[in-house]
C-alpha atoms as a PDB file:
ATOM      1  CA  UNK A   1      67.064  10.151-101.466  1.00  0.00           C
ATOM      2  CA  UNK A   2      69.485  11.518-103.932  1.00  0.00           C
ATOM      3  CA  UNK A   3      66.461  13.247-105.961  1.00  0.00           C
ATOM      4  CA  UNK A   4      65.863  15.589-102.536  1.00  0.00           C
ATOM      5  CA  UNK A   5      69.023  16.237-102.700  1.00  0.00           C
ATOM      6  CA  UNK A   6      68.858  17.455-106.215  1.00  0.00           C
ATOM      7  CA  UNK A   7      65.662  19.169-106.030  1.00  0.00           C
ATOM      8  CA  UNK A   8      67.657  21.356-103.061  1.00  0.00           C
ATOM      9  CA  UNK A   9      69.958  22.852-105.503  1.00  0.00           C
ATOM     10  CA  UNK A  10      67.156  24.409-107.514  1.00  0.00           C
ATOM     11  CA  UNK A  11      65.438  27.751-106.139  1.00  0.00           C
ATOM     12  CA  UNK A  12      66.630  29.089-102.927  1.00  0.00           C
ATOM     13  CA  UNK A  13      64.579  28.776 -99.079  1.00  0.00           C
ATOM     14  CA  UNK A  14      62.291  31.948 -99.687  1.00  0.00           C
ATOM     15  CA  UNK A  15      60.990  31.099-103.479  1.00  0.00           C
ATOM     16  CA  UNK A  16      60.630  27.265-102.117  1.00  0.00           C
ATOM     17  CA  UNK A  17      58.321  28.542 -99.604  1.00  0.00           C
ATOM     18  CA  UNK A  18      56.645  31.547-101.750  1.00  0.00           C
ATOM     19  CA  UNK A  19      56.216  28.523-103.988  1.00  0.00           C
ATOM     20  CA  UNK A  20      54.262  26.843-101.140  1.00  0.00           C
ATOM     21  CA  UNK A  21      52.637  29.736 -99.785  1.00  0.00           C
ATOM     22  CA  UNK A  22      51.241  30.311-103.265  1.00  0.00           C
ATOM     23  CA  UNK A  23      49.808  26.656-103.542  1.00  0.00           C
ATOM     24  CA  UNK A  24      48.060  26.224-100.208  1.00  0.00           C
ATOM     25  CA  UNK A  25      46.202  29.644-100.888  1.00  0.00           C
ATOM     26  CA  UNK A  26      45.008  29.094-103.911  1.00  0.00           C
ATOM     27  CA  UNK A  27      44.038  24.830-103.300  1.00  0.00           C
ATOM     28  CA  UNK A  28      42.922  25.214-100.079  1.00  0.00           C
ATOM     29  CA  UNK A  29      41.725  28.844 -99.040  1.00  0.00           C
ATOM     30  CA  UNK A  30      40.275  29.942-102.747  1.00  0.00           C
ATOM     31  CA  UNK A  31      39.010  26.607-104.250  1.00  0.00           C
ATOM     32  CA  UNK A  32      35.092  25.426-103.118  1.00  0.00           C
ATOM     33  CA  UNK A  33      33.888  23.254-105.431  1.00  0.00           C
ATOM     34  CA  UNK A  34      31.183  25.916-106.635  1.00  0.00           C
ATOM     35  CA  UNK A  35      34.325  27.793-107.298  1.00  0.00           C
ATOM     36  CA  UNK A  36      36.098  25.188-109.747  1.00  0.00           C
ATOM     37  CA  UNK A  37      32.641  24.569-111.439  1.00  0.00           C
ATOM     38  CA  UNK A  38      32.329  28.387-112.371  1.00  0.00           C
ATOM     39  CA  UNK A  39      36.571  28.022-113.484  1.00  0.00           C
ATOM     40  CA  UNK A  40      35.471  25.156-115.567  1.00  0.00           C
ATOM     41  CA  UNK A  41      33.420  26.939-117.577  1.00  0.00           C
ATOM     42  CA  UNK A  42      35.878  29.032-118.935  1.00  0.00           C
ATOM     43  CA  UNK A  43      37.843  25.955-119.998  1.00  0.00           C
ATOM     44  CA  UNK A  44      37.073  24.483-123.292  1.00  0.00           C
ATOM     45  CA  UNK A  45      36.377  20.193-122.813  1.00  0.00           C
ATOM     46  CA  UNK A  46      39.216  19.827-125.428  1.00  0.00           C
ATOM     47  CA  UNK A  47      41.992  21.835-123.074  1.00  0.00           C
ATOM     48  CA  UNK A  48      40.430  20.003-120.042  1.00  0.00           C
ATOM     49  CA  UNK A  49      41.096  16.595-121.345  1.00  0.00           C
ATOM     50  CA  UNK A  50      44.732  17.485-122.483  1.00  0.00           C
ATOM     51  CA  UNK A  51      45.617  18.750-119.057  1.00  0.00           C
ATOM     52  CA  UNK A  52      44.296  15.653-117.189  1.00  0.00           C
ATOM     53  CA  UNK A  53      46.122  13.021-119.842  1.00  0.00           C
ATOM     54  CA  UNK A  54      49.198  15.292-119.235  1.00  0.00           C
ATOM     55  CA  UNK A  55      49.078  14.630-115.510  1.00  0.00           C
ATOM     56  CA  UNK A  56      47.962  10.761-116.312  1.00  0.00           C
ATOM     57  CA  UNK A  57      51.393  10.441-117.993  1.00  0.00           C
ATOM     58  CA  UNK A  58      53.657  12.705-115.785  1.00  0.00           C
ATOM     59  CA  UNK A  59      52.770  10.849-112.466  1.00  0.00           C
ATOM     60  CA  UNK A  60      52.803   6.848-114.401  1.00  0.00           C
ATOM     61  CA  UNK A  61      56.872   8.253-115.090  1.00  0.00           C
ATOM     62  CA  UNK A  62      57.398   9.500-112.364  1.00  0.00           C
ATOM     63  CA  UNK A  63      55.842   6.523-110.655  1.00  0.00           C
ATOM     64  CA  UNK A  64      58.017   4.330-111.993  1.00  0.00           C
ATOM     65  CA  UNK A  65      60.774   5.172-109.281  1.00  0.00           C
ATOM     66  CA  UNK A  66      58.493   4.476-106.296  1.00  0.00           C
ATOM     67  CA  UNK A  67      59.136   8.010-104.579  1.00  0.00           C
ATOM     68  CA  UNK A  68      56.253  10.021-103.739  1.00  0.00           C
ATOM     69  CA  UNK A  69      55.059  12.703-106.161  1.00  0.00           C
ATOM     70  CA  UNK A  70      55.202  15.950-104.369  1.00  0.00           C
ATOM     71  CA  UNK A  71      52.027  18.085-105.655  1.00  0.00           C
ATOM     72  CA  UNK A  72      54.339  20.930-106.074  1.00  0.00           C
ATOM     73  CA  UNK A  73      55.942  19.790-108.743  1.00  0.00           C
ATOM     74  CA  UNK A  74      52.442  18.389-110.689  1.00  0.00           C
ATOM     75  CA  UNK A  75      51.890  22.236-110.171  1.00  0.00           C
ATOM     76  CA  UNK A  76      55.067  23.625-111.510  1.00  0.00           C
ATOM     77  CA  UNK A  77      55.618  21.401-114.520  1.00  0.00           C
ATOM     78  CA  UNK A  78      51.981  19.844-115.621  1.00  0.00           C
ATOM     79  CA  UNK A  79      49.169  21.860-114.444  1.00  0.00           C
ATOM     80  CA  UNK A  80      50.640  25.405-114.658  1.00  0.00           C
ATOM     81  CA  UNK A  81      48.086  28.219-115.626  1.00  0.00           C
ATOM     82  CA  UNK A  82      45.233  25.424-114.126  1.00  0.00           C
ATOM     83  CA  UNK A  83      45.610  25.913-111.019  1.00  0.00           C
ATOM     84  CA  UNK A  84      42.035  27.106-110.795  1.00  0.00           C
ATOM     85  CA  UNK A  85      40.779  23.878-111.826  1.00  0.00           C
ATOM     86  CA  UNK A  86      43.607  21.561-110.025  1.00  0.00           C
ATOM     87  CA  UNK A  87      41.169  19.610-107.830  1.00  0.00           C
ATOM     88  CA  UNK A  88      39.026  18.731-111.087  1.00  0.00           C
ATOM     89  CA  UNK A  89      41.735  18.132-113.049  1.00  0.00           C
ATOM     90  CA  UNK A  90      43.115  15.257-109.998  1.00  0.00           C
ATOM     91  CA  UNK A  91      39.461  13.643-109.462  1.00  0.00           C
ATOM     92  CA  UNK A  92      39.761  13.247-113.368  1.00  0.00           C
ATOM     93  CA  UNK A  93      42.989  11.587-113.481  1.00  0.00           C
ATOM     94  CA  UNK A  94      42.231   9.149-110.594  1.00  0.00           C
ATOM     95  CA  UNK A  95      38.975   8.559-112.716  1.00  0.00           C
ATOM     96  CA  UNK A  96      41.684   7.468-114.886  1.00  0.00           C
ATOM     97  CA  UNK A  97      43.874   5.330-113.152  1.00  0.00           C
ATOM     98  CA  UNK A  98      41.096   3.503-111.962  1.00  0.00           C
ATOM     99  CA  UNK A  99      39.223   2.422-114.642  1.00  0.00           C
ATOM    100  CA  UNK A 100      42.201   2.238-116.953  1.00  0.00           C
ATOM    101  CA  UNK A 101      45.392   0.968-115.331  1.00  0.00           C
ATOM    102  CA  UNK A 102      43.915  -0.647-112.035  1.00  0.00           C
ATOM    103  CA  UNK A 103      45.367   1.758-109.967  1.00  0.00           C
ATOM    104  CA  UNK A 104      44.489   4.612-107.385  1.00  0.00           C
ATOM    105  CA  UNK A 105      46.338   7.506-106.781  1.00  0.00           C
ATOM    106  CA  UNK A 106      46.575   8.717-103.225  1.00  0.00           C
ATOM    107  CA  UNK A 107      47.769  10.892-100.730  1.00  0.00           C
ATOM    108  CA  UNK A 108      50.839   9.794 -98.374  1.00  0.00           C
ATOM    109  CA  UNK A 109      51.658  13.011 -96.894  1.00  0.00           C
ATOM    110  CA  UNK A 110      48.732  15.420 -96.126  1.00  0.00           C
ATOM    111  CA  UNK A 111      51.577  17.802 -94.220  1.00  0.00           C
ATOM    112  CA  UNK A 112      53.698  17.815 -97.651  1.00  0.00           C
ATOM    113  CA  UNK A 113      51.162  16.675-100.226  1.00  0.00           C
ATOM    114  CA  UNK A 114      53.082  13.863-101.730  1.00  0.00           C
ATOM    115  CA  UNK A 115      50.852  11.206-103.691  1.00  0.00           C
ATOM    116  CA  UNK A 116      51.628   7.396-104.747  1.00  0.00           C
ATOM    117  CA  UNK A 117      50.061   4.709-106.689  1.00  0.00           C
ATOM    118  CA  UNK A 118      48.459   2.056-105.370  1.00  0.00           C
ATOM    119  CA  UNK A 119      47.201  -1.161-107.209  1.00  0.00           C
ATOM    120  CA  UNK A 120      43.671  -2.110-106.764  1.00  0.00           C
ATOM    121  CA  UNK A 121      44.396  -5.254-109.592  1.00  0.00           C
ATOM    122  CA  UNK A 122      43.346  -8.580-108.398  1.00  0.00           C
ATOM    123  CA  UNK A 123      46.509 -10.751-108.495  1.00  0.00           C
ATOM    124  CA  UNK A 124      47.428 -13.085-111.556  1.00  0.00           C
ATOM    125  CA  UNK A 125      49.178 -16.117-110.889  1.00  0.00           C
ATOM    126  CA  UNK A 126      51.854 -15.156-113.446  1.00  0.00           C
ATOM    127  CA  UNK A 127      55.103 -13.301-112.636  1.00  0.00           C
ATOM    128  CA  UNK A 128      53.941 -10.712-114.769  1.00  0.00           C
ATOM    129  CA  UNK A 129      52.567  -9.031-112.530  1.00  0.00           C
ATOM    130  CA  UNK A 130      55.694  -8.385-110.251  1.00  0.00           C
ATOM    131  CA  UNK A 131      57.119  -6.456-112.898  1.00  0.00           C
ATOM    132  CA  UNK A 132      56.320  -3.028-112.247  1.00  0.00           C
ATOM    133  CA  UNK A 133      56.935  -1.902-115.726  1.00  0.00           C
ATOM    134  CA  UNK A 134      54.079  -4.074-116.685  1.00  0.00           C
ATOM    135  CA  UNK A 135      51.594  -2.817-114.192  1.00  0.00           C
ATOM    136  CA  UNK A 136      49.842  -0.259-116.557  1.00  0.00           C
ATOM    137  CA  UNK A 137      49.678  -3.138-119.659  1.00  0.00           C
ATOM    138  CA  UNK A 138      48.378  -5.483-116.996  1.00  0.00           C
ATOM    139  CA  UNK A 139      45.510  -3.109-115.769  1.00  0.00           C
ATOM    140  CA  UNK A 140      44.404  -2.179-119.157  1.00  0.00           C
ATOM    141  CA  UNK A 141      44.249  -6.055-119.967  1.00  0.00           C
ATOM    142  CA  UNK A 142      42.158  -6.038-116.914  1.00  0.00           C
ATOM    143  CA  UNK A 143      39.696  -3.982-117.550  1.00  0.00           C
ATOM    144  CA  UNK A 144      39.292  -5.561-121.289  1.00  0.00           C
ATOM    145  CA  UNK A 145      38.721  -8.715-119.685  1.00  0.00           C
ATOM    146  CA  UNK A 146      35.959  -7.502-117.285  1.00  0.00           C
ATOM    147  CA  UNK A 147      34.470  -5.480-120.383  1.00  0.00           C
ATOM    148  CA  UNK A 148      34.444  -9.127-122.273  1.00  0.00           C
ATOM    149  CA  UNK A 149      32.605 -11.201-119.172  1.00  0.00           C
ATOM    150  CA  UNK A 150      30.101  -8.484-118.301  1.00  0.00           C
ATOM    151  CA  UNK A 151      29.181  -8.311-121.858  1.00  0.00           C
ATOM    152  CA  UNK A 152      28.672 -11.986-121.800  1.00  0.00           C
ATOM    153  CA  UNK A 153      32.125 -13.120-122.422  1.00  0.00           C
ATOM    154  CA  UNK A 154      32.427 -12.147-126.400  1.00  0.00           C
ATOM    155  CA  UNK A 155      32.201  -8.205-127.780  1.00  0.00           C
ATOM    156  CA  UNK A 156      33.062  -7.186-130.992  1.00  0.00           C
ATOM    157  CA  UNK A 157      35.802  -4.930-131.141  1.00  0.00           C
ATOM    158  CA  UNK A 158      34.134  -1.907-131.921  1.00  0.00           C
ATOM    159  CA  UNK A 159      32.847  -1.721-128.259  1.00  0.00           C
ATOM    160  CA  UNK A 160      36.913  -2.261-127.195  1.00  0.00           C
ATOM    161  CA  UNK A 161      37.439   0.922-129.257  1.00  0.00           C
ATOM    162  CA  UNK A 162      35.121   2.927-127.746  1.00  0.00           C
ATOM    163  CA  UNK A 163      35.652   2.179-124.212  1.00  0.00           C
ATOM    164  CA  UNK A 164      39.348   3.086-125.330  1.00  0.00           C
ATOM    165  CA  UNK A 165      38.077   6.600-126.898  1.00  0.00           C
ATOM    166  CA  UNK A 166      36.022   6.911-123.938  1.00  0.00           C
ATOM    167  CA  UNK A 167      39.127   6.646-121.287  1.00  0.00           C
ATOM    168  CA  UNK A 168      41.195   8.827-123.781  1.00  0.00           C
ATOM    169  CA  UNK A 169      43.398   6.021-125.203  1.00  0.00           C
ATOM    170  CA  UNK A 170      44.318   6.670-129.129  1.00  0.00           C
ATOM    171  CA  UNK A 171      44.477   3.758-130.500  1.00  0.00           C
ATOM    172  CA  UNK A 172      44.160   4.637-134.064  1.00  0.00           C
ATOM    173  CA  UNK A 173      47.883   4.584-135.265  1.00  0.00           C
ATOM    174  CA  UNK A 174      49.236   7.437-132.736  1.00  0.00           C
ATOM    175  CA  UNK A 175      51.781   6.217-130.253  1.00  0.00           C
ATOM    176  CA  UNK A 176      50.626   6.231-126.363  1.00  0.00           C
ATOM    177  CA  UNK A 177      53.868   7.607-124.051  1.00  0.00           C
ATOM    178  CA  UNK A 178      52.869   4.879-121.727  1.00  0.00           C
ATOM    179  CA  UNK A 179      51.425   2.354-124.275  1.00  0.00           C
ATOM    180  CA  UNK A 180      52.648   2.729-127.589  1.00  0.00           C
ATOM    181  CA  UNK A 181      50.826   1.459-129.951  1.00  0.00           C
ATOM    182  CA  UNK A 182      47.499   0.340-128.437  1.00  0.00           C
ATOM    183  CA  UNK A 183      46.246  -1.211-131.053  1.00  0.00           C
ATOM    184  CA  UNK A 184      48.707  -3.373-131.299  1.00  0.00           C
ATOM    185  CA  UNK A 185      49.072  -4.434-127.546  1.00  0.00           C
ATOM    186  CA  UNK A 186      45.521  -5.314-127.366  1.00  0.00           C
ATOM    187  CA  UNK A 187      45.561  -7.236-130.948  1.00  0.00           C
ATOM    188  CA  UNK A 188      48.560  -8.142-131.203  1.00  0.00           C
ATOM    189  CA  UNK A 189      51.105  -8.764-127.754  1.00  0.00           C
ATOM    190  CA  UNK A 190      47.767  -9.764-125.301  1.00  0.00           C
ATOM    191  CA  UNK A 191      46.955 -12.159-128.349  1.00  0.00           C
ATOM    192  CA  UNK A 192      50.474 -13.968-128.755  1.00  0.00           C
ATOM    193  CA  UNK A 193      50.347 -14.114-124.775  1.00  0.00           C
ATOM    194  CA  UNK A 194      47.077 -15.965-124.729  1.00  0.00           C
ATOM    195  CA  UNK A 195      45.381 -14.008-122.718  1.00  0.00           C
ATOM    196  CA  UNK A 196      43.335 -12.958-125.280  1.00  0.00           C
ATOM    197  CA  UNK A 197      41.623 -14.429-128.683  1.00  0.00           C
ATOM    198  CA  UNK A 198      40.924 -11.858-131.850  1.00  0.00           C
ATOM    199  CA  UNK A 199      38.519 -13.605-133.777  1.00  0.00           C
ATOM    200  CA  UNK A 200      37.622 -12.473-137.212  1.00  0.00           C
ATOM    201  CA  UNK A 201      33.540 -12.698-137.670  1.00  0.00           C
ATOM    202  CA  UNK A 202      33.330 -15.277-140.789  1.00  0.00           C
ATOM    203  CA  UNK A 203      31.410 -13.978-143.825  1.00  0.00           C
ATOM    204  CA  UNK A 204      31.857  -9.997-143.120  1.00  0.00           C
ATOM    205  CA  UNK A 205      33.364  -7.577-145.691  1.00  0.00           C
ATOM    206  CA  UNK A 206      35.054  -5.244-144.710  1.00  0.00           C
ATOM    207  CA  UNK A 207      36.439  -7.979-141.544  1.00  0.00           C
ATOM    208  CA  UNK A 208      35.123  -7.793-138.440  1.00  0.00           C
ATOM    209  CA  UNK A 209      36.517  -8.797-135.412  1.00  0.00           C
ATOM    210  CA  UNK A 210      35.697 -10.213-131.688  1.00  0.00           C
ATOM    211  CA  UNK A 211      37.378 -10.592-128.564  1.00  0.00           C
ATOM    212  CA  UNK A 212      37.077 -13.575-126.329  1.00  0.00           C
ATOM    213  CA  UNK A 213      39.191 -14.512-123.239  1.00  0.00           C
ATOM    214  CA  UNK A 214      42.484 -16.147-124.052  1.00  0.00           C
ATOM    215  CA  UNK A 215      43.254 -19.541-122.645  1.00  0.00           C
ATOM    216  CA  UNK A 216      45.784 -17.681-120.209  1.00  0.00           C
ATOM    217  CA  UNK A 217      43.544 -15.786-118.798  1.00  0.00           C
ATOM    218  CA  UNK A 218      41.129 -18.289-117.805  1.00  0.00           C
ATOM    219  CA  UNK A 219      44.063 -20.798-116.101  1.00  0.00           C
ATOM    220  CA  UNK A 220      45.058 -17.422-114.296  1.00  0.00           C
ATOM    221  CA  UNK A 221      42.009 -15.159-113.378  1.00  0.00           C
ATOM    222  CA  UNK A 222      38.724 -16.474-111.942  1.00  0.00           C
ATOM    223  CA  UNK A 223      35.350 -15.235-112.965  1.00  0.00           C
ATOM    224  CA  UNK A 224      35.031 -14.151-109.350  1.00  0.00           C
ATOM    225  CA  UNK A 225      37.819 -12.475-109.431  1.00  0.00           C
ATOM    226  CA  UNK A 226      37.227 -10.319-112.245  1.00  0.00           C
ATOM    227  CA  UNK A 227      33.251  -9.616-110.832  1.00  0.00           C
ATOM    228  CA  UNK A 228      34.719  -8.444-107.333  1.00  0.00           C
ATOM    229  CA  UNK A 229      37.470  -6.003-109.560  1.00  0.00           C
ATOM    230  CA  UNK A 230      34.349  -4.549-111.451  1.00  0.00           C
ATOM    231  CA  UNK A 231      32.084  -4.114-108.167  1.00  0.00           C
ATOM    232  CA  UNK A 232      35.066  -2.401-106.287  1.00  0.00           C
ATOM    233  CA  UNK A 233      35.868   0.318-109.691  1.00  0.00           C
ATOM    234  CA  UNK A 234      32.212   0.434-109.368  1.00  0.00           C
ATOM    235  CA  UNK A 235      31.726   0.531-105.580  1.00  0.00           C
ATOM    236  CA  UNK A 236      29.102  -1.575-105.667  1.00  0.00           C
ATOM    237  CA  UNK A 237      28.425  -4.808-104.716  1.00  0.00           C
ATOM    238  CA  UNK A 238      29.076  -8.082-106.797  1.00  0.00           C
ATOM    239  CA  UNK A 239      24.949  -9.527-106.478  1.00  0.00           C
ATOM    240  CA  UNK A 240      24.213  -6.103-108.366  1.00  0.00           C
ATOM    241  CA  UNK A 241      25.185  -8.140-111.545  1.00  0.00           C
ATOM    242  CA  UNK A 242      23.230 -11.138-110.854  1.00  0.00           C
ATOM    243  CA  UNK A 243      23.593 -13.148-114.050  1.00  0.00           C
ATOM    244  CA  UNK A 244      27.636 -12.418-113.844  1.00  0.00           C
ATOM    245  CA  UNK A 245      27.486 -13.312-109.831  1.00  0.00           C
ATOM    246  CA  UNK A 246      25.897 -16.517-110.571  1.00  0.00           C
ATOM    247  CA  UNK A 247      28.104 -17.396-113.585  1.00  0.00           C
ATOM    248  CA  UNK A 248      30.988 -16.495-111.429  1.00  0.00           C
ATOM    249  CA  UNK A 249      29.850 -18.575-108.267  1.00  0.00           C
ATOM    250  CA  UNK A 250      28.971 -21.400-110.357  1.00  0.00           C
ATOM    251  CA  UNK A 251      32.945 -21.988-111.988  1.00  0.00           C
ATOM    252  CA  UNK A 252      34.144 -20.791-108.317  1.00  0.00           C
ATOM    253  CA  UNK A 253      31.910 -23.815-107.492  1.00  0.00           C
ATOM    254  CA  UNK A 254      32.870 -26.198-110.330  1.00  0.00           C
ATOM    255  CA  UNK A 255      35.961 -25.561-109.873  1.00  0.00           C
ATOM    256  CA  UNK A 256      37.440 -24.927-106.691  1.00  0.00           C
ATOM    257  CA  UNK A 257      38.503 -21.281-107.733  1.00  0.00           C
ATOM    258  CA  UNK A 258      37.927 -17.829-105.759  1.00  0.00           C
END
């Protein structure tokens, strides 16, 4: 409530509304999509990636106090001179929060175009996961645990680090605003909390390395669990992964867990 009333002392009634004017013209009346393909062509990948971990990072802060994220401030103070490629640059980041943090971003107030996150994490029995702080470290555990049962519950770490490059996460020394040091969560933090195990491969010079699942996350997630979080990122169904699905229904089985 009090940041409205902030936001009201900035720019007086006619350049608030110029400023909307401006925006619904160019995102609604001026953007097809064969439009923001031809705009995207004229962006280099490199500038394109920037732009959409820029907006990753400004909406997880601003996030973080629960109050819708009006679109015209992702306009004003992350996506700027892209305006011609905002829609790309939004499917991109949701890309993003899905597959990374176990989150969706959407749209609470078509009239105003206000957005929130959602979680789409399957819940751990820990209190953990009430902490909102922890939400984006607890999706990125997530989806290394999935990676570690669909690849028949062991990878080396070199597939961890690629999935990582792959969803834009630096994890080679450089410090991640939401993160920190990733390398060091993943190896070091989800290790200590058990709920994973960092394994080094005996007999290889120089060491290599293997993630399991940590005790903690076996007394706390189920295999099911995990499967139906994968088919859902995926939108597909669960029996698409057959040898998973029948791994998963057998401990659900064995065990009593769904």
């Amino acid at each position: 409530m009090s940041q409205s009333r902030r936001s009201s002392k900035g720019p007086g009634p006619s350049q608030v509304q110029s400023m909307d004017v401006d925006e619904e013209y160019t995102l609604t009346q001026t953007l097809t999509s064969s439009q923001v393909q031809r705009n995207l062509e004229r962006r280099s990948q490199k500038q394109m990636e920037h732009k959409v971990t820029e907006l990753v990072q400004f909406i997880l802060v601003k996030d973080q106090k629960k109050i819708p994220i009006k679109r015209t401030d992702i306009l004003k103070h992350v996506i700027k001179d892209y305006k011609d490629i905002f829609p790309e640059i939004l499917k991109r980041a949701n890309n993003i929060f899905q597959q990374v943090f176990g989150l969706e971003l959407v749209e609470v107030d078509p009239k105003h175009h206000s957005y929130i996150l959602i979680s789409k994490l399957p819940p751990l029995q820990d209190e953990v996961m009430k902490e909102d702080e922890n939400t984006p470290k607890m999706g990125l555990l997530l989806i290394i645990l999935s990676l570690i049962f669909m690849k028949g519950n062991v990878v080396k770490e070199t597939v961890v680090w690629e999935m990582l490059r792959r969803l834009q996460l630096e994890y080679s020394g450089k410090k991640h605003k939401i993160f920190g040091d990733v390398k060091k969560l993943v190896t070091d933090e989800f290790v200590k909390q058990k709920y994973l195990e960092y394994i080094r491969l005996p007999h290889t010079d120089p060491p290599e390395y293997e993630f399991r699942w940590g005790p903690r996350a076996a007394k706390e997630l189920s295999k099911r669990q995990i499967l139906l979080f994968v088919a859902k990122m995926q939108k597909k169904k669960p029996e698409t992964w057959k040898s998973q699905y029948n791994e998963a229904e057998a401990e659900a089985s064995g065990t009593g867990r769904h």
